[in-house]
Protein backbone atom coordinates (compact mmCIF):
# COMPACT_ATOMS: atom_id res chain seq x y z
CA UNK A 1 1.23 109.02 -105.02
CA UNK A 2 3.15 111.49 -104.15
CA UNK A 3 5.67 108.98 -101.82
CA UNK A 4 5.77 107.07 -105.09
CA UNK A 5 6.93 109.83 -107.49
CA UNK A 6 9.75 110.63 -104.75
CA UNK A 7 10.83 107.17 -104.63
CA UNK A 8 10.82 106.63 -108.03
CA UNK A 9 13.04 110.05 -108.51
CA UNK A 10 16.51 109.55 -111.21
CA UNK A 11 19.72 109.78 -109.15
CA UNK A 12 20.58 112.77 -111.27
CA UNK A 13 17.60 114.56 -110.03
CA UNK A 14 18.54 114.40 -106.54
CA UNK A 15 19.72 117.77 -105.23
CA UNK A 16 22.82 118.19 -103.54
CA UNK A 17 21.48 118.63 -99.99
CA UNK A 18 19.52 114.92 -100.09
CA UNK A 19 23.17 113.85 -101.29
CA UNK A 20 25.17 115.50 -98.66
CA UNK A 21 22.52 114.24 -96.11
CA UNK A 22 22.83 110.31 -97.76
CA UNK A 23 26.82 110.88 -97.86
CA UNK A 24 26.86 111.26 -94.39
CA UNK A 25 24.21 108.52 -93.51
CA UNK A 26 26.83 106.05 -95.21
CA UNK A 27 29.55 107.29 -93.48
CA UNK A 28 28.18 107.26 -89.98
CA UNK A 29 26.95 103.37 -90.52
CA UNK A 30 30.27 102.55 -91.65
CA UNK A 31 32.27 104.61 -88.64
CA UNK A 32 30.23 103.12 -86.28
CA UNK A 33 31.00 99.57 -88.24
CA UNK A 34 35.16 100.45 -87.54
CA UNK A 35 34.35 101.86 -83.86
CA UNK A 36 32.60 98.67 -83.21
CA UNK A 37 35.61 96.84 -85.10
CA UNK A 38 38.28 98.53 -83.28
CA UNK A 39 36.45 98.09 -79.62
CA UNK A 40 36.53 93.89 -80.18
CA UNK A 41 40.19 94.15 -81.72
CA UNK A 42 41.01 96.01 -78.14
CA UNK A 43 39.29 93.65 -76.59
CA UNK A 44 41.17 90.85 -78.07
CA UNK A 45 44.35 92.23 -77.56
CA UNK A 46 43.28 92.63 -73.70
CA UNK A 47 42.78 88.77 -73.35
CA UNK A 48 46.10 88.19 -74.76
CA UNK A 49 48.26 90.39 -73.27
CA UNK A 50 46.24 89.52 -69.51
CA UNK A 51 47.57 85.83 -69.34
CA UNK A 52 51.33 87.26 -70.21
CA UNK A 53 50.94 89.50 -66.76
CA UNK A 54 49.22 86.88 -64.86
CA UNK A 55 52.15 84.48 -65.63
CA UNK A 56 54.63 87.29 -64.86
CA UNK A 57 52.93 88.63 -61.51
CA UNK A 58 53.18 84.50 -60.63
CA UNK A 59 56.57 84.02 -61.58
CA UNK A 60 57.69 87.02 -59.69
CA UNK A 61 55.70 85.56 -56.23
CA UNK A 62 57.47 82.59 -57.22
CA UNK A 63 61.17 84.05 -57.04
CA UNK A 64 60.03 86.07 -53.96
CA UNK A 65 58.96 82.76 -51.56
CA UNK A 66 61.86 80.95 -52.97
CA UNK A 67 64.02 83.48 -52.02
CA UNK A 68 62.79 83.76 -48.48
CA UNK A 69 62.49 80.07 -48.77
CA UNK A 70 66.85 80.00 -49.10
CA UNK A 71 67.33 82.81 -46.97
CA UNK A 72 65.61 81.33 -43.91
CA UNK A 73 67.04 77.93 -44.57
CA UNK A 74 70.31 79.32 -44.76
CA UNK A 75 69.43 80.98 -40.90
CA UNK A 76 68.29 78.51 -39.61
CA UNK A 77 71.00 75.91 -41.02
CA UNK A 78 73.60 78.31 -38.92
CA UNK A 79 71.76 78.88 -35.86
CA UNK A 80 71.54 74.80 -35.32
CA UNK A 81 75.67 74.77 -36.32
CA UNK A 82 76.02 77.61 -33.87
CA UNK A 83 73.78 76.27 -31.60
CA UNK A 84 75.53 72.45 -31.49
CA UNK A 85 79.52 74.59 -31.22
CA UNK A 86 78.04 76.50 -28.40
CA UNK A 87 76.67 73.02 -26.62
CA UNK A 88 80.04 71.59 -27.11
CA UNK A 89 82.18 74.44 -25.39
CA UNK A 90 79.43 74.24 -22.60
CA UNK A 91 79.91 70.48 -22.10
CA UNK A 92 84.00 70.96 -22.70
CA UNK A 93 84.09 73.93 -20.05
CA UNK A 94 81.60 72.07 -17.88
CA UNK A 95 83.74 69.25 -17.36
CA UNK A 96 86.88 71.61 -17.11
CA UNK A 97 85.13 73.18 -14.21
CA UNK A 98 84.50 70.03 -12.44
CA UNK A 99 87.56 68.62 -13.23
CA UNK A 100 89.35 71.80 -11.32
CA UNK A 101 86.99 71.08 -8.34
CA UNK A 102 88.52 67.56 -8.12
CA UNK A 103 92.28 68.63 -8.46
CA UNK A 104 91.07 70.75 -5.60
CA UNK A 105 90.01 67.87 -3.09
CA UNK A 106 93.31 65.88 -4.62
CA UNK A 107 95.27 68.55 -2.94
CA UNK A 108 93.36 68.26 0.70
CA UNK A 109 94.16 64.78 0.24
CA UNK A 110 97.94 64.79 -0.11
CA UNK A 111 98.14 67.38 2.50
CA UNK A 112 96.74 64.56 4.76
CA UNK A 113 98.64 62.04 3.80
CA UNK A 114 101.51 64.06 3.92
CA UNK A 115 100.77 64.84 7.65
CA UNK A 116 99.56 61.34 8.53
CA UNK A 117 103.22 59.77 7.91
CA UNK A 118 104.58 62.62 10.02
CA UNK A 119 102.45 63.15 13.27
CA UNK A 120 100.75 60.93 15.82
CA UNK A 121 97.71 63.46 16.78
CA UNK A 122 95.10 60.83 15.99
CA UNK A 123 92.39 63.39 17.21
CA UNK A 124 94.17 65.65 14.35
CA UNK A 125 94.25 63.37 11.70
CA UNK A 126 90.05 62.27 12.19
CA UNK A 127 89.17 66.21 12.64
CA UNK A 128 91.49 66.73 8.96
CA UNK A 129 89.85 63.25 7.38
CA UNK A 130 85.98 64.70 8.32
CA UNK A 131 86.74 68.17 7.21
CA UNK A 132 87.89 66.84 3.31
CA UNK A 133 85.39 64.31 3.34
CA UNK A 134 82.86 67.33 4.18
CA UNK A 135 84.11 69.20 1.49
CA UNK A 136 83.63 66.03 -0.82
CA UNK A 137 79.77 66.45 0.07
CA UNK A 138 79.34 69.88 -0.50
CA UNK A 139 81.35 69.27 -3.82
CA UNK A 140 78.89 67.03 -4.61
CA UNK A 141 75.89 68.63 -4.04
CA UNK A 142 77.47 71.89 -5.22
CA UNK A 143 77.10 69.67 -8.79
CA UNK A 144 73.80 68.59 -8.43
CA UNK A 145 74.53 65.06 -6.82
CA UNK A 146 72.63 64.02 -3.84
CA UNK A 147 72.43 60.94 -1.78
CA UNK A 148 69.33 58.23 -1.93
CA UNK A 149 68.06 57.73 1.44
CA UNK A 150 67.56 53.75 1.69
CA UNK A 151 67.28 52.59 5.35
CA UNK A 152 63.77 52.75 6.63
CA UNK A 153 62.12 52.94 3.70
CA UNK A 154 59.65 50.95 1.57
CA UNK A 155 61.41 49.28 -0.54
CA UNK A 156 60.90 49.94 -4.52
CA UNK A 157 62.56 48.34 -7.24
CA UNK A 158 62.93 51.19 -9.60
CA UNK A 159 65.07 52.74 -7.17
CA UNK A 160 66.89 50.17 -5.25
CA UNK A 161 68.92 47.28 -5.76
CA UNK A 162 67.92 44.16 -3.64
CA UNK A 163 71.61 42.33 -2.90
CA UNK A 164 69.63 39.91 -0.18
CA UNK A 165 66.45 39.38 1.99
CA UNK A 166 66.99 38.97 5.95
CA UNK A 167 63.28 38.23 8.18
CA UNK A 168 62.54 41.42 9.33
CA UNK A 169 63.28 41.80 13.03
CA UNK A 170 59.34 43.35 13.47
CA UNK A 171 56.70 42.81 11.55
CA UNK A 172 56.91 46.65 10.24
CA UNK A 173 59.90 46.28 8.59
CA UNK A 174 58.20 43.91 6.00
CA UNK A 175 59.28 45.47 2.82
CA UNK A 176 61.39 47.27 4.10
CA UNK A 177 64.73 48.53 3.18
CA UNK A 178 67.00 47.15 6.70
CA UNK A 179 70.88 47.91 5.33
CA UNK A 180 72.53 49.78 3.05
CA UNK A 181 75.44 47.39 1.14
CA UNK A 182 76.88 50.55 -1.12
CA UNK A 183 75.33 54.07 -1.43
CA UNK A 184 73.34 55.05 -4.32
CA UNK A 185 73.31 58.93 -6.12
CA UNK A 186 70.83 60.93 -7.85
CA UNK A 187 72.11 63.42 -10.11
CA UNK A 188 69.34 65.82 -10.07
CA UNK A 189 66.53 63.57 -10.63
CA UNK A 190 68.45 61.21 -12.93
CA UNK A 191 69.84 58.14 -10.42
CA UNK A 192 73.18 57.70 -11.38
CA UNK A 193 73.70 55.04 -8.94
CA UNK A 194 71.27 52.62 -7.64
CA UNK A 195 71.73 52.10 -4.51
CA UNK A 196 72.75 47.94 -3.45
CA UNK A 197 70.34 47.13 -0.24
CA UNK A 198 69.26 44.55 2.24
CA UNK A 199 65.55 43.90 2.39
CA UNK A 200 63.47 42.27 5.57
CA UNK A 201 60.70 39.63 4.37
């Protein structure tokens, strides 16, 4: 009864601390209403603005590996032009140096000559003729170029040139290489010249 005579109480009978204490009920519903409010409206502006910043942190990695991307072509594109002027003035001075080494042996050779119309020392001239063709050898090898061995040995085809087949004069010389027609080179192990042989059968 006496929960019903409370409920049932006119507005103007209320006394001014149940209003103050219903004033502030209504405000604290409807602050908690604009806190909730304002925390999804942050919220929302969070989702937008994170895209923006993904899109920006990409784009930025983007500029970076293309950069590096241009730079390291742009190395790389003048190491191989340096690289081919460099091979170019190693081949040019190569052939400069051999070329000198020549003009060299030219020189022994005219010297000879020179003295072979003007002396009869045949002893002379053969001791002058075996010293420059000495020097021819060591020239040679000096450069990397060697001479094949061919007579005596087994023959193979990927390294000598058959001109002829003579019967062997034993039967171990079967296969075997018997003469040597011209002389063949190796320049390192590149042959250069294959040398042209006689083969017994």
């Amino acid at each position: 009864m006496g929960n019903n005579n409370q409920s049932n109480k006119d507005p103007e009978e209320f006394n001014e601390k149940e209003f103050h204490d219903w004033e502030e009920t209504i405000h604290g519903e409807a602050g908690d209403k604009m806190t909730d409010d304002a925390g999804e409206v942050d919220a929302a502006e969070d989702t937008v603005d994170r895209p923006e910043t993904e899109e920006d942190d990409f784009q930025q990695k983007y500029d970076d590996l293309n950069d590096s991307y241009l730079r390291l072509h742009a190395e790389f594109d003048n190491f191989r032009k340096r690289t081919l002027k460099e091979k170019a003035d190693l081949i040019k001075s190569g052939g400069e140096r051999v070329l000198l080494d020549i003009i060299m042996l030219v020189d022994d050779f005219e010297r000879a000559l020179e003295s072979l119309h003007k002396t009869e020392d045949r002893e002379a001239m053969l001791e002058g003729m075996d010293l420059i063709y000495m020097k021819f050898v060591a020239f040679l090898k000096q450069h990397g170029v060697s001479e094949i061995e061919t007579i005596g040995q087994p023959f193979d085809a990927d390294s000598f040139e058959a001109v002829t087949t003579i019967p062997a004069p034993e039967a171990s010389q079967k296969g075997m290489v018997v003469d040597c027609i011209q002389k063949g080179y190796r320049l390192n192990d590149k042959i250069i010249r294959f040398p042209k042989v006689i083969v017994g059968e």
